[in-house]
Protein backbone atom coordinates (compact mmCIF):
# COMPACT_ATOMS: atom_id res chain seq x y z
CA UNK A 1 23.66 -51.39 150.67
CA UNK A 2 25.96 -50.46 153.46
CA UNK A 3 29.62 -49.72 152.17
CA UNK A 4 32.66 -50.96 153.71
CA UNK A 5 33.51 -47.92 155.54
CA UNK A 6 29.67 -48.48 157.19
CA UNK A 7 30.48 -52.05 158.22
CA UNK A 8 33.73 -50.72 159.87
CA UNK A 9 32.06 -48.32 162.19
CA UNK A 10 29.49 -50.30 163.13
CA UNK A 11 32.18 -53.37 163.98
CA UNK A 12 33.71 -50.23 165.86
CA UNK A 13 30.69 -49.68 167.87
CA UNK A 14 30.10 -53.07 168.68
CA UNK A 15 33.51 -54.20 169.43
CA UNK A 16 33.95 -51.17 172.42
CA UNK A 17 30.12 -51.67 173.86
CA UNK A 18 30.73 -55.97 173.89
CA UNK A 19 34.33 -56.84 173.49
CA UNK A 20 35.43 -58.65 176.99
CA UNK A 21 31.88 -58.27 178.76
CA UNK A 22 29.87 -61.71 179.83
CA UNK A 23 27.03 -62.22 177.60
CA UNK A 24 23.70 -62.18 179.87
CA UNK A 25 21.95 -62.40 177.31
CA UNK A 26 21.39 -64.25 173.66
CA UNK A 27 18.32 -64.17 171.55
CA UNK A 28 18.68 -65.26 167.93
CA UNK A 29 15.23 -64.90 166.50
CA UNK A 30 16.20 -66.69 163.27
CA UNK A 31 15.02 -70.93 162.87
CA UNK A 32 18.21 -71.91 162.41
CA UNK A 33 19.86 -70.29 165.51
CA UNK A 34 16.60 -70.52 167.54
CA UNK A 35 17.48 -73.39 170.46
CA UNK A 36 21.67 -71.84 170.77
CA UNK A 37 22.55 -70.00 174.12
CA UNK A 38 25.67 -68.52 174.99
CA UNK A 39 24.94 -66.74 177.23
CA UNK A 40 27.97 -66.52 180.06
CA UNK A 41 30.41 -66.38 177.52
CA UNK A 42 32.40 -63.31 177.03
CA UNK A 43 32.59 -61.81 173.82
CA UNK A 44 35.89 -62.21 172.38
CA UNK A 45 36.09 -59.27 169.94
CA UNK A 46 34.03 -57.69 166.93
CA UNK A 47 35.99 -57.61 163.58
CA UNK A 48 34.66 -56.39 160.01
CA UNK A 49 35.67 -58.23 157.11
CA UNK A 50 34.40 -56.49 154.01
CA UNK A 51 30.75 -56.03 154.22
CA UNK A 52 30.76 -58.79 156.91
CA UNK A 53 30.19 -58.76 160.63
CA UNK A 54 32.38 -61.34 162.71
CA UNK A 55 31.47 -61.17 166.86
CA UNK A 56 33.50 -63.72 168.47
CA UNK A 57 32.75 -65.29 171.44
CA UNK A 58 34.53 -67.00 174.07
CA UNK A 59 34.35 -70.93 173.11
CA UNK A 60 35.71 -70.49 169.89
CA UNK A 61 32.59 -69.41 168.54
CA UNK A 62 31.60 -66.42 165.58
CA UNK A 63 28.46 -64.89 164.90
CA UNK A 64 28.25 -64.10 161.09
CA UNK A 65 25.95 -61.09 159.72
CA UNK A 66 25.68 -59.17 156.69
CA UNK A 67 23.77 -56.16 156.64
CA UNK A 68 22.30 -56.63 153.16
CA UNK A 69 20.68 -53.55 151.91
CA UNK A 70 19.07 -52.32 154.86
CA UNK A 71 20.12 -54.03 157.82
CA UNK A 72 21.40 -52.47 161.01
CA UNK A 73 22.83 -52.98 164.29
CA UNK A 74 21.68 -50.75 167.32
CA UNK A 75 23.19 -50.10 170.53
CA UNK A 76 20.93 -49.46 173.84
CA UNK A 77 21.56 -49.14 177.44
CA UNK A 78 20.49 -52.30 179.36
CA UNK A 79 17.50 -51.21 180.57
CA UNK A 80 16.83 -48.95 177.44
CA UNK A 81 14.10 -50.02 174.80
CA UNK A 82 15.13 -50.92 170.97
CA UNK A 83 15.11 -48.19 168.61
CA UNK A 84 15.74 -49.59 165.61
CA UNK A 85 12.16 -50.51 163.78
CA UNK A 86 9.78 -52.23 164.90
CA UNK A 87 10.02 -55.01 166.96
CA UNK A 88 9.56 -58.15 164.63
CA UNK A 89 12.36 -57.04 162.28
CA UNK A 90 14.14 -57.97 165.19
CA UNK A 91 16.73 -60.68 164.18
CA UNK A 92 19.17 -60.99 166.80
CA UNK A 93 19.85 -59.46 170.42
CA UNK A 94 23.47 -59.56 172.22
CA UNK A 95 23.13 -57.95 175.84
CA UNK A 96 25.67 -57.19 178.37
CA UNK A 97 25.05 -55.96 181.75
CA UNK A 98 25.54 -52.28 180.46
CA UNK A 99 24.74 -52.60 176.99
CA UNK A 100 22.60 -54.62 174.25
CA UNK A 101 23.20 -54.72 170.38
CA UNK A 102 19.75 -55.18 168.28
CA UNK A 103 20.11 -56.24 164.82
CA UNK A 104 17.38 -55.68 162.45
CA UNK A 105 16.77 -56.81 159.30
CA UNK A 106 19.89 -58.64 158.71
CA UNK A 107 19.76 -61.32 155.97
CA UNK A 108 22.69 -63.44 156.93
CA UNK A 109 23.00 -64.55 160.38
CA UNK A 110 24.71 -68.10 161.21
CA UNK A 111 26.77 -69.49 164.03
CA UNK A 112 30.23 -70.82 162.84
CA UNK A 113 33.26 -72.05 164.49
CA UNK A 114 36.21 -68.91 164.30
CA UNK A 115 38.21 -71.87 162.75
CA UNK A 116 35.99 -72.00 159.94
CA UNK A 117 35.39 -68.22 159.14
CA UNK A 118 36.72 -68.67 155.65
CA UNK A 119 33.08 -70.42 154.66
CA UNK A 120 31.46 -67.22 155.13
CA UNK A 121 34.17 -64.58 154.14
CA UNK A 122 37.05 -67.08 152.15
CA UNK A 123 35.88 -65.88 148.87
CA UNK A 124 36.15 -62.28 149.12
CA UNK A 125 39.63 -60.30 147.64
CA UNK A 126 41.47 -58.06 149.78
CA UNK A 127 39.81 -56.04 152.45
CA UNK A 128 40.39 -52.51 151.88
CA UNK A 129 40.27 -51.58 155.24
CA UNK A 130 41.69 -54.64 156.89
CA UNK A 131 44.74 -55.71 158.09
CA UNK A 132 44.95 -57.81 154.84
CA UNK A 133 44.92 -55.50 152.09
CA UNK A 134 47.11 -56.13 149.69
CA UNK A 135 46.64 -53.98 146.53
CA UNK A 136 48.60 -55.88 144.30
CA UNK A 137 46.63 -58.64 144.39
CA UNK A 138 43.35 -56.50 144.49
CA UNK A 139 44.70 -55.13 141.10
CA UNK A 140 45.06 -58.23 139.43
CA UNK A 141 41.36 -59.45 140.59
CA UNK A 142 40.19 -56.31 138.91
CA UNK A 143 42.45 -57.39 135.76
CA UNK A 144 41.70 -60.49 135.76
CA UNK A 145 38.28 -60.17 132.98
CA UNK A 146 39.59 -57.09 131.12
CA UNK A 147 36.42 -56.92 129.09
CA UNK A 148 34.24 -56.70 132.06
CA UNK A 149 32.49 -53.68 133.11
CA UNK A 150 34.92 -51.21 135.52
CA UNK A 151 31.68 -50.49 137.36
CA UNK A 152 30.78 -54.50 138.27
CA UNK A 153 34.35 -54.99 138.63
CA UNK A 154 34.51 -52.56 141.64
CA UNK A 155 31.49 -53.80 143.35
CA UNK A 156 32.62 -57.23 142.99
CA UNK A 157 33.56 -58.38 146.42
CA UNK A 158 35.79 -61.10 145.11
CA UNK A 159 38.20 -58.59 143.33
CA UNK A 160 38.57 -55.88 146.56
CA UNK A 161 36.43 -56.11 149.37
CA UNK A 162 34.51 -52.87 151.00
CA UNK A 163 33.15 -51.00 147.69
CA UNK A 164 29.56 -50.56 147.70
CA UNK A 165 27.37 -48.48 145.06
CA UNK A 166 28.25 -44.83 146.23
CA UNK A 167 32.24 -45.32 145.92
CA UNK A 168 31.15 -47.12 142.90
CA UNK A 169 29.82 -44.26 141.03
CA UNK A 170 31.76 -41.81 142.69
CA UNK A 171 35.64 -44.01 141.92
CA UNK A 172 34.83 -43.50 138.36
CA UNK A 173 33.76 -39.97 138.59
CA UNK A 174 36.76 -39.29 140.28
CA UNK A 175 38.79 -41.29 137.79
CA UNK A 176 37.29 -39.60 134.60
CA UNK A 177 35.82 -42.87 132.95
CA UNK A 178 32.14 -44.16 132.91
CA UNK A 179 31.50 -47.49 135.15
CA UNK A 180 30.65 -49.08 131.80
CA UNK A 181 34.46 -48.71 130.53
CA UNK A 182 36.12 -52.28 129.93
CA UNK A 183 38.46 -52.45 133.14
CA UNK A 184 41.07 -53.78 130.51
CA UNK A 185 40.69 -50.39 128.71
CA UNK A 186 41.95 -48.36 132.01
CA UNK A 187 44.97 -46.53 131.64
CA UNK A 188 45.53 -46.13 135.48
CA UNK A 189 44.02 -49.27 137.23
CA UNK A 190 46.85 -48.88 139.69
CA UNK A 191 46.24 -45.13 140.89
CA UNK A 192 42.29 -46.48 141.30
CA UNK A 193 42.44 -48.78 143.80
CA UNK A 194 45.25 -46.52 145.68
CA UNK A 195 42.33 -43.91 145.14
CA UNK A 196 39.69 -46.20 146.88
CA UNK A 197 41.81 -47.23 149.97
CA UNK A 198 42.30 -44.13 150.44
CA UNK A 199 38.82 -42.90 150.32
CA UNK A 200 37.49 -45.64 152.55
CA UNK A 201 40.38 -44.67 155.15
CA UNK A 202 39.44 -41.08 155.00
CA UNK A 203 35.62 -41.87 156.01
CA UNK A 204 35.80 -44.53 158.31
CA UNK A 205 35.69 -42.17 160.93
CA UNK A 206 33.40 -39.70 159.50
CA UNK A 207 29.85 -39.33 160.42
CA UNK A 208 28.91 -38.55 156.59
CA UNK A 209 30.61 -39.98 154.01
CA UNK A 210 32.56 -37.42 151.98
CA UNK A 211 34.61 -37.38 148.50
CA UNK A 212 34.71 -33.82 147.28
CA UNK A 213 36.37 -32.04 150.91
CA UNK A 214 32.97 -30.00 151.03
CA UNK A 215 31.59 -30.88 154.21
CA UNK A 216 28.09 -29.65 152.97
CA UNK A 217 24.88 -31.61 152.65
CA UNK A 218 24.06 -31.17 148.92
CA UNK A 219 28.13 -31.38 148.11
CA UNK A 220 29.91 -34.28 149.89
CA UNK A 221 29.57 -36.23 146.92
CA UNK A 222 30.31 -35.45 143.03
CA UNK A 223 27.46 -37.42 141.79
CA UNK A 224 26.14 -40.59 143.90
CA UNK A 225 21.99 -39.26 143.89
CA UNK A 226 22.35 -36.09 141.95
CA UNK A 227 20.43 -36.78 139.09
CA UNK A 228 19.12 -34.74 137.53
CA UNK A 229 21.31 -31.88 139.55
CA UNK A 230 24.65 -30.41 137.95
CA UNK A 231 27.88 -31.17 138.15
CA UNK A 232 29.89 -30.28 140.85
CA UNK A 233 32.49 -29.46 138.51
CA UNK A 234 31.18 -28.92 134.76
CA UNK A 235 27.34 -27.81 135.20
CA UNK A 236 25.74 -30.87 133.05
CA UNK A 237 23.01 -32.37 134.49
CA UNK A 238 23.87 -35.42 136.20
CA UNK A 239 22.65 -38.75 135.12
CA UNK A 240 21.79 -42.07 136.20
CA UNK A 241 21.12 -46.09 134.76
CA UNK A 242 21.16 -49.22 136.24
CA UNK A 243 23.97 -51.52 136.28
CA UNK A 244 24.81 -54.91 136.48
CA UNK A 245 24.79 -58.64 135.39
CA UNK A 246 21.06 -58.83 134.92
CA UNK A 247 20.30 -60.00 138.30
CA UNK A 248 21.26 -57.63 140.91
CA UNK A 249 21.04 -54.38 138.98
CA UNK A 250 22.72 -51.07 140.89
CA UNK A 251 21.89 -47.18 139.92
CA UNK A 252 24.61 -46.02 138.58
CA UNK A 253 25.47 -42.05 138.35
CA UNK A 254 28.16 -40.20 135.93
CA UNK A 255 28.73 -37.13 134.81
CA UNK A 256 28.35 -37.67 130.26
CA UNK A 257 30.97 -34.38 130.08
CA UNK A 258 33.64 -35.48 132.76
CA UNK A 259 33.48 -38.73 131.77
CA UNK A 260 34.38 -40.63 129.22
CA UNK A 261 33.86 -44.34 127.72
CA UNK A 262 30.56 -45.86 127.13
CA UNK A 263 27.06 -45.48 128.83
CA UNK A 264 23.74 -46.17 128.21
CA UNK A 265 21.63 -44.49 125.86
């Protein structure tokens, strides 16, 4: 699943190849969104909130999309063809006279009035890389069940929004616990979340997401998908379990000699 630094760039891209251009075209290839046409409106801005996609639209009008796991948006010249998948994962189109936006595979696409945003992205906590943040409250969301897993705390998008999987497993790495510590148990919840602000921030403009300052392939990240590989900074093998409540389970990846607190047997 895309991470909130992903979601930012793309909202980048987007925003500078739509923002204040006349739509000339509109295809929503959804059931829902099938018959709407807005097409000679001008598109108002694109804005990330979290893991969420907000393209505003003259009219007082936002399309909504969430990438899910492996959604996308793609950017082609007018006259250009797609190159994003195949055709029928095609789920939306936005085109300009210059430029069109393809979004495949996107699991969460729906029309709503700007007014009424906060239906689709109300619930979430503080977005780390929006002009919201706020990290005292995103501290006490994370507080807030201290038994609860540190690991499902951090991907919990109502605590702090923007933390996906790899910052996940690489936060707690980089903390010295185990996802499966009780947050309550922490001794520096504080420093974390100025940790993962500041890790987002430091990517968001990166082509290739990096946490260890070694801009190499097999060592931009301490252990997101090393298994069964060695520490970057010990030499034990890396390891990996699933996490989660049961019914959206995440790979999870720690280090058993850097880190300490419970895991998995």
């Amino acid at each position: 699943m895309p991470e909130g630094d992903t979601v930012w760039q793309a909202a980048k891209r987007l925003h500078e190849a739509l923002a204040g251009e006349r739509l000339v075209r509109w295809d929503m290839r959804v059931p829902k969104l099938a018959t709407t046409d807005l097409t000679g409106r001008t598109v108002v801005e694109v804005a990330a909130r979290g893991k969420h996609l907000l393209t505003r639209v003259e009219g007082g009008l936002t399309l909504h999309s969430h990438l899910g796991m492996d959604g996308s948006w793609k950017l082609c010249g007018a006259s250009e063809r797609p190159r994003g998948g195949p055709a029928h994962q095609i789920r939306a189109v936005l085109g300009t006279a210059g430029r069109t936006a393809f979004g495949y595979r996107l699991p969460v696409l729906e029309l709503l009035r700007t007014a009424q945003e906060d239906r689709a992205v109300g619930h979430l906590g503080p977005d780390l890389l929006g002009p919201d943040w706020d990290p005292d409250q995103a501290l006490r969301n994370l507080l807030a069940v201290p038994e609860r897993p540190l690991g499902e705390a951090l991907l919990d998008q109502r605590n702090l929004a923007g933390i996906g999987n790899v910052y996940k497993s690489e936060l707690c790495f980089m903390a010295g616990v185990t996802p499966w510590l009780p947050t309550g148990e922490f001794p520096a919840p504080a420093r974390l979340v100025a940790l993962a602000r500041k890790l987002l921030e430091a990517n968001r403009e990166r082509p290739a997401r990096m946490t260890t300052r070694v801009d190499r392939p097999d060592r931009r990240l301490w252990v997101y998908g090393r298994v069964p590989r060695p520490c970057l900074r010990c030499g034990t093998s890396i390891r990996s379990a699933d996490q989660g409540d049961g019914l959206r389970l995440r790979p999870t990846y720690w280090c058993p000699r850097c880190q300490s607190g419970p895991y998995p047997t």
